[in-house]
Protein backbone atom coordinates (compact mmCIF):
# COMPACT_ATOMS: atom_id res chain seq x y z
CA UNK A 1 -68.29 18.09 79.99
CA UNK A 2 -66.14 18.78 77.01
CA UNK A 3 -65.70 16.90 74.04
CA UNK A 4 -62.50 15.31 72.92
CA UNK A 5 -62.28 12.96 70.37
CA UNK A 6 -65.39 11.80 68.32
CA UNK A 7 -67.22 9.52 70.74
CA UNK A 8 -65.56 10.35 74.26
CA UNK A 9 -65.92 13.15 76.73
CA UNK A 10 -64.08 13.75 79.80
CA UNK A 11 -64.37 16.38 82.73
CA UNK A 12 -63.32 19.94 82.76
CA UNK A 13 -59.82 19.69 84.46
CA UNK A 14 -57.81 22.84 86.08
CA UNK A 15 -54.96 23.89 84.42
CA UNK A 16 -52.91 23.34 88.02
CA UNK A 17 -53.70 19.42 87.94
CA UNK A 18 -52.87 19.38 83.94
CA UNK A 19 -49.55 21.00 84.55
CA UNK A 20 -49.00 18.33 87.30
CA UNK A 21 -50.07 15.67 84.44
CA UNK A 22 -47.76 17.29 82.01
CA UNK A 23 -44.26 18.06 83.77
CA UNK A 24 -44.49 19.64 87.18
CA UNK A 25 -45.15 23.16 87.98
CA UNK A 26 -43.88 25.18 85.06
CA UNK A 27 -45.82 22.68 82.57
CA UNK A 28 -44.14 23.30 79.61
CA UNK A 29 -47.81 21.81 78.47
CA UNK A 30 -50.94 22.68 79.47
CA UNK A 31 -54.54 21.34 77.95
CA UNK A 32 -55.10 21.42 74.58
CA UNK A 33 -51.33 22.04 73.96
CA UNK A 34 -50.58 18.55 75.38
CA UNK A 35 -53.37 16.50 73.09
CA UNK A 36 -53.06 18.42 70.15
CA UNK A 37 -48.82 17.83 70.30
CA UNK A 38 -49.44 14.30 71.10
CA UNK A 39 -52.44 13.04 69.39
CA UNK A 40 -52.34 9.56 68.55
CA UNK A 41 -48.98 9.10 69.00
CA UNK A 42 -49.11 5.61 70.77
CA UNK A 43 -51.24 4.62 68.37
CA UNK A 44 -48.69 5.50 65.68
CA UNK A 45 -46.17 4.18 67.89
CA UNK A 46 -47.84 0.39 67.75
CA UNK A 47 -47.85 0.32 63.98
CA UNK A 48 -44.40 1.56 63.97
CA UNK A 49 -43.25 -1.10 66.19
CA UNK A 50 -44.97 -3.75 64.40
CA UNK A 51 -43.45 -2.23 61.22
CA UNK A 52 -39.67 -2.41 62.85
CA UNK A 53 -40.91 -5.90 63.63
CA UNK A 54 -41.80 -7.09 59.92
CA UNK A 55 -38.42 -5.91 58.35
CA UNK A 56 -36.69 -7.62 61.32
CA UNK A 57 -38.48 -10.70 60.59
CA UNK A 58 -38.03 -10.63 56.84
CA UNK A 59 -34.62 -10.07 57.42
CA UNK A 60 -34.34 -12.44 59.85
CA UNK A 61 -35.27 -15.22 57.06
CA UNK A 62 -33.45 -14.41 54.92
CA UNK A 63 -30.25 -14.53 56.97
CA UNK A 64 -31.55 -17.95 58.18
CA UNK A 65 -31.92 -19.47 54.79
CA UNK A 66 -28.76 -18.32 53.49
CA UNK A 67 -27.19 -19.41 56.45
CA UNK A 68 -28.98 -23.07 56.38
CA UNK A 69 -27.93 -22.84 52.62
CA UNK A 70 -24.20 -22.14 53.18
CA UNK A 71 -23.64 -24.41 56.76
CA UNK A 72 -25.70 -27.45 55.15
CA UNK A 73 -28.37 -27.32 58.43
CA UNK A 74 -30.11 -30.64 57.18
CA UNK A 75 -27.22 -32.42 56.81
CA UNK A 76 -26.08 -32.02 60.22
CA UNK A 77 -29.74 -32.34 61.23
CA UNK A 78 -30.60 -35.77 59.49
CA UNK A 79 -28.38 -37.88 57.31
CA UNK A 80 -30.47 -37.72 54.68
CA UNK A 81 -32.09 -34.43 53.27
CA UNK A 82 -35.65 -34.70 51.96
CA UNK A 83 -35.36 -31.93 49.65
CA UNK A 84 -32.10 -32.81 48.19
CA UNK A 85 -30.53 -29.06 48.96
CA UNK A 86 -29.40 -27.75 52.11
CA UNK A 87 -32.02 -24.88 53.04
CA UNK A 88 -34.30 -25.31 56.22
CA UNK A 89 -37.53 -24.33 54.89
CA UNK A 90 -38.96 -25.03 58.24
CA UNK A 91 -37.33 -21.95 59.49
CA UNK A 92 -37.30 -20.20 56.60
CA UNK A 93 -41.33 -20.56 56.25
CA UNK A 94 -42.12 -19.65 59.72
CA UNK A 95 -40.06 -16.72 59.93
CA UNK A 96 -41.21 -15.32 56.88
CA UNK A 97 -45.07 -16.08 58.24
CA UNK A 98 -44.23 -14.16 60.87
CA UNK A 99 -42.80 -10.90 58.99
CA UNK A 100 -46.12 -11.36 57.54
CA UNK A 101 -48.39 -11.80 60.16
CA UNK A 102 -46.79 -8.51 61.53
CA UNK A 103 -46.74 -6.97 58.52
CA UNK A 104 -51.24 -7.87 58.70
CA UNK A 105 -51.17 -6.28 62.48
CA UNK A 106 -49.22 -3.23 61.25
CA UNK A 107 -51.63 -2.33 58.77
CA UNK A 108 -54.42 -3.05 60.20
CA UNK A 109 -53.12 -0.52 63.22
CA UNK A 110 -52.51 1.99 60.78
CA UNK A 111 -55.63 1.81 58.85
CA UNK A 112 -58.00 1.94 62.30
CA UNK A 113 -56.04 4.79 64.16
CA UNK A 114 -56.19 6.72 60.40
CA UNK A 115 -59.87 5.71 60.11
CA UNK A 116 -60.78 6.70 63.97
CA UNK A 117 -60.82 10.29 64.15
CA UNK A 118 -59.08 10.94 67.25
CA UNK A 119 -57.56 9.56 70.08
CA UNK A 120 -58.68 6.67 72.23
CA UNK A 121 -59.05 7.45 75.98
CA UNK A 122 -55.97 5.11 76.66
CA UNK A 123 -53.94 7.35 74.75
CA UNK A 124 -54.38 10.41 76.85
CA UNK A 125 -52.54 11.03 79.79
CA UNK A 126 -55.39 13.11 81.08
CA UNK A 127 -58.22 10.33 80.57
CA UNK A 128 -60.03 8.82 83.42
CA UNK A 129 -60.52 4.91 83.57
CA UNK A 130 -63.93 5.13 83.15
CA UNK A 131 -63.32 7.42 79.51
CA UNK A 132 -63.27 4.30 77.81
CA UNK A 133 -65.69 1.93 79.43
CA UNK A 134 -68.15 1.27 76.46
CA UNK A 135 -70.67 -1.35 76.23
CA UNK A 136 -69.38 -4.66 75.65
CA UNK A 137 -72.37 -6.76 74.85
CA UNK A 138 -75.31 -8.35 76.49
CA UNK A 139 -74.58 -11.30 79.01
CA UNK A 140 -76.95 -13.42 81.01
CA UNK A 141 -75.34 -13.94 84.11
CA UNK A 142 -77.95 -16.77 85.25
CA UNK A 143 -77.81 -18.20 82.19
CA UNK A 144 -77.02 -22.38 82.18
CA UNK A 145 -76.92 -22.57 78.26
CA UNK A 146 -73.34 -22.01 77.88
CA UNK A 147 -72.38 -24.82 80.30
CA UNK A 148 -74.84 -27.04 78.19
CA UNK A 149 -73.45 -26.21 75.21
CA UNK A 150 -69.78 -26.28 76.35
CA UNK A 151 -70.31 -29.76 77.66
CA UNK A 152 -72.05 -30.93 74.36
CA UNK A 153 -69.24 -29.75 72.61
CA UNK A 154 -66.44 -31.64 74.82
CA UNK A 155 -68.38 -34.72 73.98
CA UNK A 156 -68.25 -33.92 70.12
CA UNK A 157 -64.24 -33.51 70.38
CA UNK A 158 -64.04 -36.54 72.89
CA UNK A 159 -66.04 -38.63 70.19
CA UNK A 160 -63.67 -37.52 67.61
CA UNK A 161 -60.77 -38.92 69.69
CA UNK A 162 -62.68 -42.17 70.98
CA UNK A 163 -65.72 -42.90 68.61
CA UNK A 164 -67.88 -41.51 66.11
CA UNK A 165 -71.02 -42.79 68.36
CA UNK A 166 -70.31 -40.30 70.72
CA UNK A 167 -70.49 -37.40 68.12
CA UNK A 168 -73.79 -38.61 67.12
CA UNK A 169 -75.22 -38.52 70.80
CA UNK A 170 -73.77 -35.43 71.60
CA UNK A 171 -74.76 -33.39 67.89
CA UNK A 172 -78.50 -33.47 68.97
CA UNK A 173 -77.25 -32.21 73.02
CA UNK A 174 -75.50 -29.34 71.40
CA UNK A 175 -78.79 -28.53 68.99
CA UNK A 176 -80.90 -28.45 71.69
CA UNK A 177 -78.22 -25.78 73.53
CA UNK A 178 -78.25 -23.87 71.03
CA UNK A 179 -82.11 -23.60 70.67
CA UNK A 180 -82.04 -22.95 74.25
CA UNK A 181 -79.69 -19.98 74.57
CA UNK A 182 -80.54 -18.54 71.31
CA UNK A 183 -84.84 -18.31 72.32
CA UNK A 184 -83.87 -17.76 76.20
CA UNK A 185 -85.46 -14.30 76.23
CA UNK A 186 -88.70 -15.70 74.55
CA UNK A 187 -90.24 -17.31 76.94
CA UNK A 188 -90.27 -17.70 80.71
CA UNK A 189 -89.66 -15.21 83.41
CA UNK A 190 -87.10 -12.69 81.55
CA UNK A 191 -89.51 -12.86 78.15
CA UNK A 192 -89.46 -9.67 75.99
């Protein structure tokens, strides 16, 4: 097995099947070449989009508001404008939210493909499926907590819509399935 990457490893491949991977017989691209040439780049390609995506936002709202400014959109809207002036800050807010909420996902993109060192098996056209299978947790598949504490919960909700007296029956339900899936392992047949 050879490493690629920090954390992932992948079989030895022959150089016929990578030139199959990488353009067809002549392979302009062959092993190393290929990653090295394209490292990270949909990674980089992600942040760029969301980066297109927050200056088309932003620039979006602006062109809204100056267009809700200069057509009078609450007038035509309501007969009376709350704010007195003609902007749709409605619009204006939530496309500017938006530009920013990309803006968050761009970064963030950035900052963890910067901060990885090296590629992520579904970047690589050579990866297998099972490159990037890492442990997602501990589940207890015969576990009947969760349905305990899901149905506790509904009743808190449902009391906030119908009655408080609800709330207060189902607040010591959802203690108890808590307790419950939290000291599962203690006791009992699957104890530590």
């Amino acid at each position: 097995m050879r490493r690629v990457g920090p954390r992932y490893s992948v079989p030895p491949r022959g150089i016929g099947e990578m030139q199959d991977l990488c353009g067809g017989a002549g392979g302009e691209l062959t092993g190393r070449e290929f990653r090295v040439r394209n490292e990270g780049v949909a990674v980089r390609a992600n942040a760029r989009l969301f980066w297109i995506l927050t200056v088309f936002f932003l620039l979006l709202a602006v062109v809204y508001t100056v267009w809700s400014y200069l057509f009078d959109t609450q007038d035509l809207a309501t007969t009376a404008s709350i704010t007195g002036s003609g902007i749709d800050w409605v619009g204006t807010v939530g496309l500017t939210l938006a530009g920013i909420a990309s803006a968050l996902i761009a970064f963030y993109v950035g900052r963890t493909h910067a901060a990885q060192g090296g590629e992520l098996p579904e970047d690589r056209i050579d990866a297998n499926i099972d490159d990037g299978d890492a442990e997602q947790g501990f589940f207890s598949p015969w576990s009947w907590w969760p349905i305990v504490m899901a149905a506790s919960l509904g009743l808190i909700f449902l009391g906030l819509a119908v009655g408080f007296w609800l709330v207060l029956l189902a607040l010591p339900l959802l203690a108890i399935a808590v307790t419950g899936w939290v000291y599962e392992y203690y006791r009992g047949y699957f104890a530590h």
